[in-house]
N, C-alpha and C. Protein backbone atom coordinates (compact mmCIF):
# COMPACT_ATOMS: atom_id res chain seq x y z
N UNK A 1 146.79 80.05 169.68
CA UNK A 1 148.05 79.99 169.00
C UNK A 1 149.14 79.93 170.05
N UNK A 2 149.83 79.20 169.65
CA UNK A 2 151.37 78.83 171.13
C UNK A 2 152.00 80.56 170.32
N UNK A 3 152.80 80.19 171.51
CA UNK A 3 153.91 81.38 171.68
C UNK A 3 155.35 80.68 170.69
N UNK A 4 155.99 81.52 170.38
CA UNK A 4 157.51 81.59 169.90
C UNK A 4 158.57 82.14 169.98
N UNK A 5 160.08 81.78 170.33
CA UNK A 5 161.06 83.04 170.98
C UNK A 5 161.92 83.09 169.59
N UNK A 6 161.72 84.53 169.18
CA UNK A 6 162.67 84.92 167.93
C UNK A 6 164.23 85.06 168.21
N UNK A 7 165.02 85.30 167.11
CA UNK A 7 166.20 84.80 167.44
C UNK A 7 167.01 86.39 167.93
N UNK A 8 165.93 86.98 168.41
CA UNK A 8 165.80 88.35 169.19
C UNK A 8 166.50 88.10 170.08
N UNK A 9 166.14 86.88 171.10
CA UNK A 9 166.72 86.38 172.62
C UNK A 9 167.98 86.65 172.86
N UNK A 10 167.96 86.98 173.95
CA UNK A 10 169.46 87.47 174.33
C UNK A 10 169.64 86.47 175.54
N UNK A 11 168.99 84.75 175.74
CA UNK A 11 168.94 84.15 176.76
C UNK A 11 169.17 84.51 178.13
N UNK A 12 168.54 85.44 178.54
CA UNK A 12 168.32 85.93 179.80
C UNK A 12 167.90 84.76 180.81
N UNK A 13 167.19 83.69 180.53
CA UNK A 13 166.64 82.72 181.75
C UNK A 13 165.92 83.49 182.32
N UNK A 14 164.98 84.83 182.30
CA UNK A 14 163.76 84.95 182.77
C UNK A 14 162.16 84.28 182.42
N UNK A 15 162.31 83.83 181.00
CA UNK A 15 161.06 83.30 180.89
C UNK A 15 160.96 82.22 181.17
N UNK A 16 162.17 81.19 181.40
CA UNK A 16 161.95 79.51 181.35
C UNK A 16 161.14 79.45 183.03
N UNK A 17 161.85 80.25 183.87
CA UNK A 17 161.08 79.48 185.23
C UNK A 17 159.22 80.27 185.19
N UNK A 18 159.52 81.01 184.72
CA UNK A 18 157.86 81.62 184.59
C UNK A 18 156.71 81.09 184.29
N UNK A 19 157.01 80.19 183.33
CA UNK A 19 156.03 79.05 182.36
C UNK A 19 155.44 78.45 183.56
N UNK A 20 154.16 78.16 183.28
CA UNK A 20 153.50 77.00 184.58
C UNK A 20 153.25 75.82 183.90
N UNK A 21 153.68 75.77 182.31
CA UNK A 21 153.10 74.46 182.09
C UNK A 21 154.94 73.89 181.39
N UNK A 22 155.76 74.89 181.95
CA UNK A 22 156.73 73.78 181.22
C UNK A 22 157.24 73.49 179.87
N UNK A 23 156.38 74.61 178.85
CA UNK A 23 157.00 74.19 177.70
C UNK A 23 158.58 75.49 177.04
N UNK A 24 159.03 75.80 177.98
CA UNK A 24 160.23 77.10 177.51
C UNK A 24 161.50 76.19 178.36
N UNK A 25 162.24 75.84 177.13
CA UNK A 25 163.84 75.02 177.54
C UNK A 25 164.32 75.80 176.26
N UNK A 26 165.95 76.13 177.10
CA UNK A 26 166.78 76.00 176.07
C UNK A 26 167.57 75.05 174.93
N UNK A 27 167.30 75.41 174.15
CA UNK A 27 167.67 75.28 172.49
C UNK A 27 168.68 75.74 172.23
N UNK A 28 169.27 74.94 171.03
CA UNK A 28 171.08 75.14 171.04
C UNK A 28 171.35 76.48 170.90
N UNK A 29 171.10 77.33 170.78
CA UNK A 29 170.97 78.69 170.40
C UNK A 29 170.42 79.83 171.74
N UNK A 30 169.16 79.64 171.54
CA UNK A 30 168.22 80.23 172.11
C UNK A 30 167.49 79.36 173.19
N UNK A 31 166.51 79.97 173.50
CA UNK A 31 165.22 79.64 174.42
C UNK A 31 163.96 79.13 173.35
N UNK A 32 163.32 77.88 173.61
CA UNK A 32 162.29 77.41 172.65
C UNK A 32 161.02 77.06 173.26
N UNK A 33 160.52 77.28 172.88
CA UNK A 33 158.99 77.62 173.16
C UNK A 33 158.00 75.94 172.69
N UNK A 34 158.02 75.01 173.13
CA UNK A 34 157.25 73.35 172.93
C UNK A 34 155.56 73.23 172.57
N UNK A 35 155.24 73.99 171.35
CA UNK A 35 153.79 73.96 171.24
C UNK A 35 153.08 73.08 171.64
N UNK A 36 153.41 72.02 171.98
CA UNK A 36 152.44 70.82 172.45
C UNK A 36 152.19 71.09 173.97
N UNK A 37 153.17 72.47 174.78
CA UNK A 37 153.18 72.58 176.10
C UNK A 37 152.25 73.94 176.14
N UNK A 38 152.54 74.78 175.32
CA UNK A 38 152.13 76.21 175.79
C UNK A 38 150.78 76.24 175.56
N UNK A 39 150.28 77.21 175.94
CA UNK A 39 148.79 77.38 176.59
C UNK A 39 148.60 78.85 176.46
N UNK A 40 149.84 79.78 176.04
CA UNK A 40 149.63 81.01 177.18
C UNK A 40 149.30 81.44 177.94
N UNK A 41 149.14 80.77 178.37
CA UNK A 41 148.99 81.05 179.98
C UNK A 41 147.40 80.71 180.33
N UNK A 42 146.52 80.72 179.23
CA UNK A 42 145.52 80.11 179.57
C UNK A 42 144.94 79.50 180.62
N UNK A 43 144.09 79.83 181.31
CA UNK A 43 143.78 78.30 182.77
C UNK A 43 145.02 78.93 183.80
N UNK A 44 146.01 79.86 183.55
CA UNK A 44 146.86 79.79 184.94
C UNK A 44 146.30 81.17 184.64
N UNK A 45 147.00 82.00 184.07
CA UNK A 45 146.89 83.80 183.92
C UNK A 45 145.96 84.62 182.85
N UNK A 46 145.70 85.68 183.09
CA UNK A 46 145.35 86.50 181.99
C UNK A 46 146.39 86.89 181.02
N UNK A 47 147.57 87.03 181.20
CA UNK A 47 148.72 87.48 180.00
C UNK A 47 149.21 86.35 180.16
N UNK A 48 150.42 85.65 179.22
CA UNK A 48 151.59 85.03 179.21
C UNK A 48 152.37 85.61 180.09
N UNK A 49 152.85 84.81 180.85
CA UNK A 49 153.99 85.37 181.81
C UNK A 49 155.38 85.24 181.26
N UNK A 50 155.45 84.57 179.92
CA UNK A 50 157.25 84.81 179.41
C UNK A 50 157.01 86.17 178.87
N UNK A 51 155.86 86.43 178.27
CA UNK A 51 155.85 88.00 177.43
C UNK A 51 155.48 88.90 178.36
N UNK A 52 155.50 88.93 179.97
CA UNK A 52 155.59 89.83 180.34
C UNK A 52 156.64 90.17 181.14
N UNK A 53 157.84 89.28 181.49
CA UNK A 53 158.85 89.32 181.95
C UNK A 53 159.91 89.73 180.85
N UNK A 54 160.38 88.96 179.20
CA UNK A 54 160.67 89.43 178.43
C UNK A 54 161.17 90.79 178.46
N UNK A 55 162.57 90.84 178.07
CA UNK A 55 163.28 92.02 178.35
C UNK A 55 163.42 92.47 176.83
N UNK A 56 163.68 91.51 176.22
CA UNK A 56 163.43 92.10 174.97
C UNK A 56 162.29 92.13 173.67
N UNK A 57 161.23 91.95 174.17
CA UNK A 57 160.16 91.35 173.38
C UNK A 57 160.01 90.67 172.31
N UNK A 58 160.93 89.27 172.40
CA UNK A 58 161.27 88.59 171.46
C UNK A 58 160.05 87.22 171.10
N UNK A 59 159.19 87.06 172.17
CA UNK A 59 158.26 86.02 172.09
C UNK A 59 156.67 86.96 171.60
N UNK A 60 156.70 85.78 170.46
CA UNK A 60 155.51 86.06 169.53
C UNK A 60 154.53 85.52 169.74
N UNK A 61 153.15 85.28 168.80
CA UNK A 61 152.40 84.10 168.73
C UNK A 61 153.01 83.29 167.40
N UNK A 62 153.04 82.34 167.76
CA UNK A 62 153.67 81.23 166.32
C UNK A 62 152.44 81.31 164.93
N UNK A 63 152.64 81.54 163.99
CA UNK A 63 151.59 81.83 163.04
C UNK A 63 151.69 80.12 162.51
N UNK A 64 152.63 79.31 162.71
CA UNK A 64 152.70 77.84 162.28
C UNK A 64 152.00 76.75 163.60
N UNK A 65 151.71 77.85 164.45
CA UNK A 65 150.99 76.36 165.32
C UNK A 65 149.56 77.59 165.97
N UNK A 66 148.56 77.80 165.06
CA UNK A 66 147.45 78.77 165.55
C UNK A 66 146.16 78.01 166.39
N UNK A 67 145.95 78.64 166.93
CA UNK A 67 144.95 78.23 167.95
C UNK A 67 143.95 79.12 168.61
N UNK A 68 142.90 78.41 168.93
CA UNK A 68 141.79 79.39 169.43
C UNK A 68 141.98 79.54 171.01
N UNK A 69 141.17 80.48 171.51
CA UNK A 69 141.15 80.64 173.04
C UNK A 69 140.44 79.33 173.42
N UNK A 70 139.71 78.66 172.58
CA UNK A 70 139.29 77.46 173.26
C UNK A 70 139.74 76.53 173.04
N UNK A 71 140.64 75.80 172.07
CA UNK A 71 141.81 75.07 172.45
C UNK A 71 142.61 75.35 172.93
N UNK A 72 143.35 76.56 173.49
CA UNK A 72 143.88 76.52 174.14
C UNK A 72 143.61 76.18 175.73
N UNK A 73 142.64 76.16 175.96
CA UNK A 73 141.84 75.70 177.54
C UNK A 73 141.44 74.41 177.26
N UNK A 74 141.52 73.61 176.31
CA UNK A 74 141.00 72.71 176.02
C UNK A 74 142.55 71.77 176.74
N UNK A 75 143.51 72.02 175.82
CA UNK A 75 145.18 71.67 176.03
C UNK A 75 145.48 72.06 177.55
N UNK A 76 145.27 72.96 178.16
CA UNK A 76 145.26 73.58 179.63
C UNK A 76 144.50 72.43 180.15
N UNK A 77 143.28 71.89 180.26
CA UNK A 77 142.57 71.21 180.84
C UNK A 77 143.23 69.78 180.98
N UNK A 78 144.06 69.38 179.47
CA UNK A 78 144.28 68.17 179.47
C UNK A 78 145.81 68.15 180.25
N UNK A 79 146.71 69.18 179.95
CA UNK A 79 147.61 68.98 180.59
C UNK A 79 147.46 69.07 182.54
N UNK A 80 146.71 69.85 182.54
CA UNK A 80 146.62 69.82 184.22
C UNK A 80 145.89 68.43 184.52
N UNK A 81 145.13 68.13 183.88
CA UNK A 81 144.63 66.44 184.30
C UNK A 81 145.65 65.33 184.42
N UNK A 82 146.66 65.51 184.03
CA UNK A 82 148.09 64.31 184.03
C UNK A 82 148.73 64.60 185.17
């Protein structure tokens, strides 16, 4: 399942450089989370590194884009191959 930033965010800019795959840009509002990018960290870390920097624990798992631990390495695999 990708990650999601609730409208919790207090746009700090700690999670966008953290991402290794690139999917956390700001959104007119907030910070947004690009399901077609995230991985959680999958293939790079054992935790998500936006949810462990997160000052306010505003990033979820998205219940609208769910996923297994093995698609998610699956998506990890394909994005590091490009």
């Amino acid at each position: 399942m990708s990650l999601m930033i609730t409208d919790e965010c207090i746009n700090c800019d700690v999670c966008e450089p953290e991402c290794p795959n690139s999917a956390i840009a700001q959104g007119d509002e907030i910070y947004e989370i690009d399901p077609n990018l995230c991985t959680e960290c999958v293939g790079h870390f054992d935790e998500p590194q936006c949810i462990e920097v997160c000052p306010v624990d505003c990033i979820l798992k998205d219940p609208d884009n769910p996923e297994s631990e093995e698609e998610l390495l699956v998506k990890y695999q394909k994005l590091t191959a490009e």
